[in-house]
Protein backbone atom coordinates (compact mmCIF):
# COMPACT_ATOMS: atom_id res chain seq x y z
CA UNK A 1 -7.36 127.84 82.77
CA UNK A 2 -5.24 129.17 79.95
CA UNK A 3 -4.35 127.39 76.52
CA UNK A 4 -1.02 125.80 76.45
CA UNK A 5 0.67 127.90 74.79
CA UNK A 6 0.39 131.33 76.87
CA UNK A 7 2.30 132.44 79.01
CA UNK A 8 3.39 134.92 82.04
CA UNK A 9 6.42 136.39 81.55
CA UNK A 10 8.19 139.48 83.59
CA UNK A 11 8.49 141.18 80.25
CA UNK A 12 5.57 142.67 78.37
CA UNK A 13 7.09 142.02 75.40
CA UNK A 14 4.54 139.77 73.29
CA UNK A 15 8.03 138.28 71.82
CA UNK A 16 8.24 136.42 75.20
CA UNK A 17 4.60 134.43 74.59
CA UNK A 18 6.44 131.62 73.29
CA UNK A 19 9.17 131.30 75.93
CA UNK A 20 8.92 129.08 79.07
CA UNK A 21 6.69 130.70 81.71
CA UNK A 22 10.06 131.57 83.63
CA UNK A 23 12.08 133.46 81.14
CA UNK A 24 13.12 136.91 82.76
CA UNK A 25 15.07 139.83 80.85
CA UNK A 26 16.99 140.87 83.97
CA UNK A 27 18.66 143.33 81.35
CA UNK A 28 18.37 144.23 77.95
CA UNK A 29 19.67 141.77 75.71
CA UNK A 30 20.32 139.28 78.37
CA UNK A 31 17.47 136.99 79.24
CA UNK A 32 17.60 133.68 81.36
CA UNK A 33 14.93 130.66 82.31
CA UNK A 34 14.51 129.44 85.40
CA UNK A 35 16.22 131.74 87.21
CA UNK A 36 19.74 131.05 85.14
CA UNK A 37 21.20 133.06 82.57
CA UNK A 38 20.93 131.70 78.82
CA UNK A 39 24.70 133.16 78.13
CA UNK A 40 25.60 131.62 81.58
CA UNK A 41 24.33 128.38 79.99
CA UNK A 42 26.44 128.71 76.80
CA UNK A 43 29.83 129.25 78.80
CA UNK A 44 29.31 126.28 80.79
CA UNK A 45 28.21 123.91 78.54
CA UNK A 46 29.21 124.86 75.30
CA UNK A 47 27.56 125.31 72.18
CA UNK A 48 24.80 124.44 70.62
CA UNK A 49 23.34 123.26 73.85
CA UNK A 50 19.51 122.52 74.76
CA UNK A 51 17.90 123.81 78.00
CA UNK A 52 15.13 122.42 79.45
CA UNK A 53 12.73 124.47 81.73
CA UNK A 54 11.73 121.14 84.86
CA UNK A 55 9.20 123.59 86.31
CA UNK A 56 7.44 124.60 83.17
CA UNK A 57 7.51 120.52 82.42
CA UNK A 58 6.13 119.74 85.56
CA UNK A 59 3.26 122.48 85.40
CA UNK A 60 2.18 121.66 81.53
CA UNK A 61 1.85 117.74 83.30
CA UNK A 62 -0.57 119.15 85.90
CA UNK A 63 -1.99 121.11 83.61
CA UNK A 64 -3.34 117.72 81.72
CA UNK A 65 -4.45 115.86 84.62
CA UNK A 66 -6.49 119.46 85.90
CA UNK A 67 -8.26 119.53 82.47
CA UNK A 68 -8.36 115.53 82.05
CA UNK A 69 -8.86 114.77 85.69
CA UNK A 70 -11.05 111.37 84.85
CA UNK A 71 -8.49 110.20 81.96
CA UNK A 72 -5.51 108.25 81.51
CA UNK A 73 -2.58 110.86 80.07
CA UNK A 74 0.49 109.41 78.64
CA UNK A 75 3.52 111.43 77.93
CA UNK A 76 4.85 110.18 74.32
CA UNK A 77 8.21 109.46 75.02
CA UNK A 78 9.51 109.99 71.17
CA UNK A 79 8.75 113.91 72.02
CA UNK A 80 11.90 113.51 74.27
CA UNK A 81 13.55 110.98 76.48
CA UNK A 82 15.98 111.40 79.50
CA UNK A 83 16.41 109.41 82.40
CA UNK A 84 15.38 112.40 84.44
CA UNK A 85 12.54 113.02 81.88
CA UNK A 86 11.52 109.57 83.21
CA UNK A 87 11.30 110.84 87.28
CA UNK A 88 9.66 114.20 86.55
CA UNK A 89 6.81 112.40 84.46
CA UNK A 90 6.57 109.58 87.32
CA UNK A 91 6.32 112.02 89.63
CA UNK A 92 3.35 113.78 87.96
CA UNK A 93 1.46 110.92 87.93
CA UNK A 94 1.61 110.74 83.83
CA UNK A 95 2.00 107.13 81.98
CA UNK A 96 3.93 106.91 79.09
CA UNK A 97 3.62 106.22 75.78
CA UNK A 98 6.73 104.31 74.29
CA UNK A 99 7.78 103.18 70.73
CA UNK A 100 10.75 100.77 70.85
CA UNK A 101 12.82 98.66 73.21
CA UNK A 102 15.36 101.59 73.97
CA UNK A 103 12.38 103.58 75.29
CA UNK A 104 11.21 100.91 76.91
CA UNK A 105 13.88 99.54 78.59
CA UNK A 106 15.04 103.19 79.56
CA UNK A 107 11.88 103.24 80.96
CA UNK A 108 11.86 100.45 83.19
CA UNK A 109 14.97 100.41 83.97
CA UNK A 110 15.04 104.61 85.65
CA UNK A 111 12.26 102.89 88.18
CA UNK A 112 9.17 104.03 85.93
CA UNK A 113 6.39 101.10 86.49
CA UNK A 114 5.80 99.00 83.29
CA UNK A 115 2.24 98.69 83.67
CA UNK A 116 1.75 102.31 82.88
CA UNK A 117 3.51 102.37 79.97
CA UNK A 118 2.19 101.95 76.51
CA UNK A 119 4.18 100.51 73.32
CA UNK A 120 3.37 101.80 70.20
CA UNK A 121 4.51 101.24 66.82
CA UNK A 122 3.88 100.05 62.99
CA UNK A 123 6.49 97.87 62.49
CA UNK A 124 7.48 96.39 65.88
CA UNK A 125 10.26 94.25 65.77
CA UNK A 126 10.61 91.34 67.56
CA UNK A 127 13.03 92.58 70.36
CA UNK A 128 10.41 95.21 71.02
CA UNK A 129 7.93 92.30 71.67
CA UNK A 130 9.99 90.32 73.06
CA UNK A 131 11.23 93.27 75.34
CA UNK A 132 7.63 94.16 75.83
CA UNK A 133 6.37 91.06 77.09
CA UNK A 134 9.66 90.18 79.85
CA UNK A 135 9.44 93.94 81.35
CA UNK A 136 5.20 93.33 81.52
CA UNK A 137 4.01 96.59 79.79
CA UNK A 138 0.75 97.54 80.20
CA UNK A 139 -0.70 97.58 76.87
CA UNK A 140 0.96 96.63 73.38
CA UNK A 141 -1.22 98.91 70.73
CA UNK A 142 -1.71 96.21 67.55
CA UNK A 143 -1.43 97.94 64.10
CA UNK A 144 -1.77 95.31 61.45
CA UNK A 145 -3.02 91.85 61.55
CA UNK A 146 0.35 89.87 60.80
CA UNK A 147 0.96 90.97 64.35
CA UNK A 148 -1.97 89.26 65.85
CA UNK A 149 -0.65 86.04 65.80
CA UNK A 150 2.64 86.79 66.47
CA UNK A 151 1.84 88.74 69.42
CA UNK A 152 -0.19 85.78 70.61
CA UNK A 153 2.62 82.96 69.83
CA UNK A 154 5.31 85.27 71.87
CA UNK A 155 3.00 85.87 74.87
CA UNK A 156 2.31 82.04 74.97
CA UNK A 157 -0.56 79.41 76.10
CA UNK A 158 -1.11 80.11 79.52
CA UNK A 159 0.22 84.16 78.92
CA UNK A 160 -2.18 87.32 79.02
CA UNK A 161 -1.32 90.47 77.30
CA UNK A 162 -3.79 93.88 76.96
CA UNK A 163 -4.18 95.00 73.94
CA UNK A 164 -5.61 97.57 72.59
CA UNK A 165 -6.21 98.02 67.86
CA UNK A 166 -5.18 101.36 66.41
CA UNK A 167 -7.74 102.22 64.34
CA UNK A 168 -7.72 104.60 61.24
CA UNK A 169 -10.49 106.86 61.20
CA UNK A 170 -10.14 108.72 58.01
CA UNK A 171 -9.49 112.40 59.34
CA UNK A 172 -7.02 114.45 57.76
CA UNK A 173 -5.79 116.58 60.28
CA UNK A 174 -2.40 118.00 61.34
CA UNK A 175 0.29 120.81 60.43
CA UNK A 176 1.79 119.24 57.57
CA UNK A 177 1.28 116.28 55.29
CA UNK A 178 4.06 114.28 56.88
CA UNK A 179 2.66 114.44 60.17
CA UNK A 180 -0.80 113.70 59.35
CA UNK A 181 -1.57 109.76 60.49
CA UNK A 182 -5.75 109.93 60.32
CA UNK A 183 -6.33 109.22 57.01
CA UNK A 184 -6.40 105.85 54.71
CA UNK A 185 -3.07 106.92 52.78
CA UNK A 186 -0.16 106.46 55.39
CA UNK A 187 1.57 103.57 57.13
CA UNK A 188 0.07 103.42 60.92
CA UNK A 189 -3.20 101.41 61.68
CA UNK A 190 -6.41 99.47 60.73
CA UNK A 191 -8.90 100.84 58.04
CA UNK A 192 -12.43 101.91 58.83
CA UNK A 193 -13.48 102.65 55.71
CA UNK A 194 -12.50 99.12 53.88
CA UNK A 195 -13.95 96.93 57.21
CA UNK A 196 -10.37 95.99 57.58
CA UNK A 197 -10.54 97.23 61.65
CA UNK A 198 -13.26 94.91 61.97
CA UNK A 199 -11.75 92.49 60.18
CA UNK A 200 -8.38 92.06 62.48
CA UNK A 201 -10.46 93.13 66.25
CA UNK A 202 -12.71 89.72 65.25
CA UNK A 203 -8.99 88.06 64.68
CA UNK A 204 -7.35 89.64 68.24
CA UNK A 205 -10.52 88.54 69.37
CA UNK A 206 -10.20 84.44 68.47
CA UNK A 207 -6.80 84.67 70.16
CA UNK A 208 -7.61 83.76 73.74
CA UNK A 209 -3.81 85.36 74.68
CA UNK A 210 -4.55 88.65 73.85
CA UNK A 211 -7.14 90.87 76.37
CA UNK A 212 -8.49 93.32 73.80
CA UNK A 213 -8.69 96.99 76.20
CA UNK A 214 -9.95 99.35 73.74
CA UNK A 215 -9.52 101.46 70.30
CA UNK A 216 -6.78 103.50 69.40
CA UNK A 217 -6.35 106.22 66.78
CA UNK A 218 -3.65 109.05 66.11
CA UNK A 219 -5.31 111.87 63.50
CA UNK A 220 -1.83 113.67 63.64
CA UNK A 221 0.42 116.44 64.86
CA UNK A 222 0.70 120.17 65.64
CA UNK A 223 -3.63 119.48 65.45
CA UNK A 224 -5.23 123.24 66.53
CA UNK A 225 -8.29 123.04 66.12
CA UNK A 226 -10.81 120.87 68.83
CA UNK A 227 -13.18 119.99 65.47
CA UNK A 228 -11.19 116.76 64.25
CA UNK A 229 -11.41 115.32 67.59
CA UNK A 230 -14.59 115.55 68.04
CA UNK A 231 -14.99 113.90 64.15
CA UNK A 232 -12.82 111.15 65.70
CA UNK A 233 -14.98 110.58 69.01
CA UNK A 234 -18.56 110.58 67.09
CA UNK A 235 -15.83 107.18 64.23
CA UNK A 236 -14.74 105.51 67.08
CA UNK A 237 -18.29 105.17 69.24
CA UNK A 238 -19.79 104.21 65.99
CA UNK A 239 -17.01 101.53 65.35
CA UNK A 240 -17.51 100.73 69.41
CA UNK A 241 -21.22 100.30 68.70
CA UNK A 242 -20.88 98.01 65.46
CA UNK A 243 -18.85 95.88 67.67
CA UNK A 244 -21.31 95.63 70.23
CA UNK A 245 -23.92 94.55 67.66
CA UNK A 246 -21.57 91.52 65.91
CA UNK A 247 -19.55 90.37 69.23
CA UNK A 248 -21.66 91.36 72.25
CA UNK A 249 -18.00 93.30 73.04
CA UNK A 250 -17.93 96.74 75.70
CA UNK A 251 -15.00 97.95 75.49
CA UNK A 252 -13.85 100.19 78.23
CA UNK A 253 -11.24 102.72 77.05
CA UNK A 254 -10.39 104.64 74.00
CA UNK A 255 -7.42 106.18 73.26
CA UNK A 256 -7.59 109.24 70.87
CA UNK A 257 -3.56 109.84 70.68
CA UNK A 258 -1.98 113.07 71.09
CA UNK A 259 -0.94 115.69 68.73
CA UNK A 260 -2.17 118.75 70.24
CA UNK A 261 -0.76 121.69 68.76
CA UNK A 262 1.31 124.50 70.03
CA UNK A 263 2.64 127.86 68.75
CA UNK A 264 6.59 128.07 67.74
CA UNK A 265 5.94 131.94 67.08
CA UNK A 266 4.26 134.82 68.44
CA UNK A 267 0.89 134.72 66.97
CA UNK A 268 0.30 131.09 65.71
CA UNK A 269 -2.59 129.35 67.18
CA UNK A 270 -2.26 126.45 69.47
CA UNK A 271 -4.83 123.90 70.51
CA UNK A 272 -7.21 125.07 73.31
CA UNK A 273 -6.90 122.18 76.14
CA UNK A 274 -9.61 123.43 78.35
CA UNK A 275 -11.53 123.38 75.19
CA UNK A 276 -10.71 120.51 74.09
CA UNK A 277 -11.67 118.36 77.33
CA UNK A 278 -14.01 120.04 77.81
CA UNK A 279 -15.89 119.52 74.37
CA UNK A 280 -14.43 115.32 73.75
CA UNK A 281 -16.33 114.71 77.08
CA UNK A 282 -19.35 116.15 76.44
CA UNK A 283 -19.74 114.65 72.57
CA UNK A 284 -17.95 111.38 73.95
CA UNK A 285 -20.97 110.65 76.97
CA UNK A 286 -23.42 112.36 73.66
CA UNK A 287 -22.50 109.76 71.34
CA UNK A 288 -22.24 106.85 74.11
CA UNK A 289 -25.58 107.95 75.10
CA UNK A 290 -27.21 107.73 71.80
CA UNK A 291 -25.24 104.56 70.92
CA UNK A 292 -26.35 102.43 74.49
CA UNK A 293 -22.76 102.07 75.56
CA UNK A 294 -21.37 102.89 78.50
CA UNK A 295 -18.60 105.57 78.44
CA UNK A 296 -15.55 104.15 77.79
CA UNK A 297 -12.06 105.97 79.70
CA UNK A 298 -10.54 108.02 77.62
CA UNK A 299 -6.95 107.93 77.42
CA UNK A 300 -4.65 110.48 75.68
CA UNK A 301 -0.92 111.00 74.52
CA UNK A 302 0.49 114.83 74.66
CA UNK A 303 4.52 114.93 74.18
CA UNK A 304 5.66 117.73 72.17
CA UNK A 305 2.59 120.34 74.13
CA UNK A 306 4.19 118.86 77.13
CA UNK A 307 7.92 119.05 76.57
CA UNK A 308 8.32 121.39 73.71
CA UNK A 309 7.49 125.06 75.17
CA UNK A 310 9.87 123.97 78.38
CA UNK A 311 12.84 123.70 75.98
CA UNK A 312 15.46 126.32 74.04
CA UNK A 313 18.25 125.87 71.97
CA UNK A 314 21.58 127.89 71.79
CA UNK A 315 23.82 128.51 69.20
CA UNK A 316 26.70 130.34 68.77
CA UNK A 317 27.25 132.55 65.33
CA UNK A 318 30.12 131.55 63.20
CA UNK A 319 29.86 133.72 59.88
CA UNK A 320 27.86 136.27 58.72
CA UNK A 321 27.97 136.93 54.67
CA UNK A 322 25.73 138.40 51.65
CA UNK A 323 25.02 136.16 48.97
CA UNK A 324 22.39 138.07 46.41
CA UNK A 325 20.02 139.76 48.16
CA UNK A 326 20.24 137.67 51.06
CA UNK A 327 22.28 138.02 54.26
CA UNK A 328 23.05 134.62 55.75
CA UNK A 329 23.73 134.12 59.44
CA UNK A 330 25.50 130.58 59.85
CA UNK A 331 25.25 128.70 63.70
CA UNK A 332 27.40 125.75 65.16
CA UNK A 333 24.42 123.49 64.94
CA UNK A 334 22.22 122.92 62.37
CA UNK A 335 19.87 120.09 61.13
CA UNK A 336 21.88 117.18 62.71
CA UNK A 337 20.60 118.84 66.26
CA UNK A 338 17.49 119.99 64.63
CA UNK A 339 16.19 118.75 61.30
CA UNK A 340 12.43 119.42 61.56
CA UNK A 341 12.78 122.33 59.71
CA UNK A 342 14.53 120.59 56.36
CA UNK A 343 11.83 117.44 57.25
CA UNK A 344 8.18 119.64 56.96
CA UNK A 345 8.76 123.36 56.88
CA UNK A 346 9.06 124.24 60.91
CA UNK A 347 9.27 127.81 61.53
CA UNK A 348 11.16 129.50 64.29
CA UNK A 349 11.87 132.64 66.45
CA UNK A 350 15.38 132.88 67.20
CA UNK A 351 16.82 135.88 69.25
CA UNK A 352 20.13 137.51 70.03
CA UNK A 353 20.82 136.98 73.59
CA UNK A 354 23.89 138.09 75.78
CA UNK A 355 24.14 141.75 74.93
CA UNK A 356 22.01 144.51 73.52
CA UNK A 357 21.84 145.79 70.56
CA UNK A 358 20.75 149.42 69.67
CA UNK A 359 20.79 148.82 65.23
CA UNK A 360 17.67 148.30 63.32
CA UNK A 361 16.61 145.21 62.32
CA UNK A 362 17.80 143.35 59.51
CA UNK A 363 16.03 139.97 57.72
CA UNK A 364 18.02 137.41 57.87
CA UNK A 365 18.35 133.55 57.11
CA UNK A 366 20.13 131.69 60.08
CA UNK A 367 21.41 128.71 58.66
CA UNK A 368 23.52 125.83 60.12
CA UNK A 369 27.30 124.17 59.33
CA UNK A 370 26.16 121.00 57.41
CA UNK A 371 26.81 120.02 53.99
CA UNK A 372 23.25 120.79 52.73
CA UNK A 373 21.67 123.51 51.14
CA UNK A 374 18.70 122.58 52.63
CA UNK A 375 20.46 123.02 56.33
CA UNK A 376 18.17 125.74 57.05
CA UNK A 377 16.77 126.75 61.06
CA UNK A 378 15.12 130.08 59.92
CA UNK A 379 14.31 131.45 56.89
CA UNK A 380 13.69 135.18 56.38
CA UNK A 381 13.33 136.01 60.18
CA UNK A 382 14.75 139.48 62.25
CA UNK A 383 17.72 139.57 64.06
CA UNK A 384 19.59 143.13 65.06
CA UNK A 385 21.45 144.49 61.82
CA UNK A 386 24.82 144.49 63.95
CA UNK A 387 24.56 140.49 64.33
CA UNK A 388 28.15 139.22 64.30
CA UNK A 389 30.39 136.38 64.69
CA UNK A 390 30.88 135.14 68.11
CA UNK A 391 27.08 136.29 69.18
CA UNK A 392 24.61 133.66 70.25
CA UNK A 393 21.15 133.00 69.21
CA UNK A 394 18.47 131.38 71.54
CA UNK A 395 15.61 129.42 69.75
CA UNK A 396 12.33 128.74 72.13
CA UNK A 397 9.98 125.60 71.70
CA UNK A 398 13.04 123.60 71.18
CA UNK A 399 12.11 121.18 73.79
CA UNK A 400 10.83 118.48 71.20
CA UNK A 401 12.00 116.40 68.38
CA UNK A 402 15.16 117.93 68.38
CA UNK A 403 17.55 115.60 70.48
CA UNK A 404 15.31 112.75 70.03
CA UNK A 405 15.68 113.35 66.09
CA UNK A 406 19.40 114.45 66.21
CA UNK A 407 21.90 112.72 63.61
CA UNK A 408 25.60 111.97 63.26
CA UNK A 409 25.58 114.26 60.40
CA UNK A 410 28.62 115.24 59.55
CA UNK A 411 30.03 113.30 62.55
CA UNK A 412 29.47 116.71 64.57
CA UNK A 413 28.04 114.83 67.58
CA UNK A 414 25.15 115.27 69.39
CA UNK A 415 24.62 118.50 71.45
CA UNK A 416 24.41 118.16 75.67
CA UNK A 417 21.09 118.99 77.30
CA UNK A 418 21.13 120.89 80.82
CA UNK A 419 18.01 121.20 82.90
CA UNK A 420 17.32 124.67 84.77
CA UNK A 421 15.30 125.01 88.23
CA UNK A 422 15.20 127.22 91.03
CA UNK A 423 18.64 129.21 89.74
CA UNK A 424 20.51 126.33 89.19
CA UNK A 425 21.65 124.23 85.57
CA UNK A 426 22.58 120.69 86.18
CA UNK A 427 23.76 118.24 82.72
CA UNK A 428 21.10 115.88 82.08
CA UNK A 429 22.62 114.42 78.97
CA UNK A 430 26.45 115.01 77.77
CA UNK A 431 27.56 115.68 74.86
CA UNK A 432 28.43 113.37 71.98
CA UNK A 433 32.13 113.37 71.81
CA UNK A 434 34.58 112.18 69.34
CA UNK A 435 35.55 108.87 71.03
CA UNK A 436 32.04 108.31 71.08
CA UNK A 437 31.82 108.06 67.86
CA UNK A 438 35.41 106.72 67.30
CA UNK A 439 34.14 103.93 69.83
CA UNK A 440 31.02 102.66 67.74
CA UNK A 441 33.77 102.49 64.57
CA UNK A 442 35.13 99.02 65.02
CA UNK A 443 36.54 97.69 62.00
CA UNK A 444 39.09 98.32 59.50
């Protein structure tokens, strides 16, 4: 089994490695995914527009439950969310992984069974609970103690709600500081360290409501190495075992999040999955073992390895100018469809696609329309020297966090998102248009 981030491609060209499994050059300078032309794509729709690969969704799914085959994967919804998102993950026999009401009611309400879904979050409010509880999610994941009781007073006296505590295990791992949720010094989850875990499982565990499943933790994102993991397997079997000793408690699943990381270049590294089962199971029956316990089922969370590879995004060029020493390439999108890169430094490939060029290649920084200086989607990258207004640009691994993170910056409105399979593009999700946004502006 390969890594999650490689790829077979008809072209040799190692420039490819990052692109859905089904991108094609049919002829230089033209390349298409899933049997449709990218240019095609960008005539239809308009521009900026994503594209999302279903086949190369639907394999990466399989691919978890061939390397997980005893566990319990759930797709993380805040990765990205469609209605048809929704089926595809359904029909791969994934659970998901929610965060709010809107996911959850999107959710529930496409057909996808509530008792498979998961809700997440630090700060729920109480329409999530509330929403929670009527639609009869599987699990709620606690992450502080004030929501102990209230999670107990909204299910009710003669109510029953799974549970599981998300537990800090004081890891640092993850590709940037802002997306690194292991350690003591961020806002998700209960403390091992200070015995405040403890603390609120002995609460959850006075409230005869709540059905306490298992332990949670989250060490991050974009996570490529298999080490941390294993760190967090040897924390949570020795937090497992402590509870055994005070409460007599077994508990028979632990959840060790998602985060697995994959490459937005040619060349970066991306997390080895066969690796990565492969080694959690062995040091997770190792450590049970040792410890007494039985071994718990292990549930995990992949979203962005799962949905980000399947996606691009295409923009069309609108200026080209020298400023300095710098040559600036401006798109019709920017960081309203795409502000990772302003958020924590993401680094991108982008391409010129729809004709070839024959001119050397030139650095350039392809920035976007908004009002920021900041509004930045690569810096310092090659495109042909002869890059001009009117050309587009296709960035790969655009599949996650982009839409799900888009703004109303500018009032710009949010890009469409067409799916590709078999030869065919169908609109998933339309674009944000102006009496959208004039509708939503209701007083004077």
């Amino acid at each position: 089994m390969t890594t999650l981030h490689e790829s077979t491609v008809p072209s040799a060209s190692a420039e490819l490695s990052v692109w859905p499994a089904s991108t094609a050059e049919p002829r230089p300078g033209d390349l298409a995914v899933g049997g449709v032309p990218l240019a095609e794509i960008a005539d239809r729709f308009g521009t900026p527009v994503y594209v999302l690969d279903e086949h190369e969704v639907r394999d990466r799914c399989r691919t978890y439950r061939q390397a997980f085959p005893d566990a319990e994967v759930l797709y993380a919804a805040k990765a990205f969310l469609c209605r048809a998102m929704i089926h595809w993950i359904d029909e791969e026999g994934l659970g998901l992984d929610v965060c709010s009401a809107g996911e959850l009611e999107l959710a529930v309400t496409t057909g996808f069974p509530p008792e498979r879904i998961t809700l997440h979050g630090n700060a729920k409010a109480p329409r999530d609970l509330d929403t929670a509880l009527r639609l009869g999610v599987g699990r709620i994941v606690i992450d502080s103690p004030s929501e102990i009781a209230r999670l107990a007073a909204a299910v009710g006296p003669d109510g029953r709600q799974k549970v599981m505590a998300r537990v800090v295990p004081g890891i640092s791992a993850g590709g940037h500081e802002k997306i690194r949720t292991g350690t003591d010094d961020q806002k998700f989850g209960l403390s091992i360290c200070d015995g405040y875990a403890q603390h609120a499982i002995a609460r959850i565990l006075d409230q005869p409501q709540l059905e306490l499943t298992g332990l949670h933790c989250h060490l991050g994102s974009q996570i490529t190495s298999v080490k941390p993991y294993l760190v967090a397997v040897r924390r949570m079997v020795g937090l497992m075992t402590r509870l055994h000793e005070q409460h007599g408690l077994v508990l028979p699943e632990l959840d060790l999040g998602g985060g697995h990381g994959i490459a937005y270049r040619p060349g970066e590294p991306a997390l080895d999955l066969t690796a990565l089962a492969r080694r959690v199971r062995t040091e997770l029956a190792a450590a049970c073992a040792t410890a007494g316990l039985p071994v718990p089922r292990l549930i995990i969370e992949p979203g962005r390895a799962i949905v980000g590879p399947a996606g691009v995004a295409l923009y069309r060029v609108l200026v080209v100018k020298h400023s300095g020493d710098r040559l600036f390439v401006a798109v019709d999108g920017g960081m309203s469809d795409n502000p990772r890169p302003a958020l924590y430094g993401v680094r991108y490939a982008p391409c010129l696609i729809g004709r070839h060029s024959v001119a050397g290649p030139a650095r350039v920084t392809v920035v976007g329309r908004h009002c920021e200086a900041g509004d930045i989607l690569a810096a310092d990258v090659e495109l042909p020297g002869d890059v001009r207004p009117g050309d587009l640009l296709a960035v790969p691994v655009a599949g996650a966090y982009h839409l799900s993170m888009a703004s109303g910056y500018n009032l710009v409105g949010r890009p469409p998102l067409a799916a590709v399979r078999d030869g065919c593009a169908r609109l998933l999700v339309r674009r944000e248009s102006l009496d959208d946004i004039r509708s939503r502006d209701v007083g004077l």
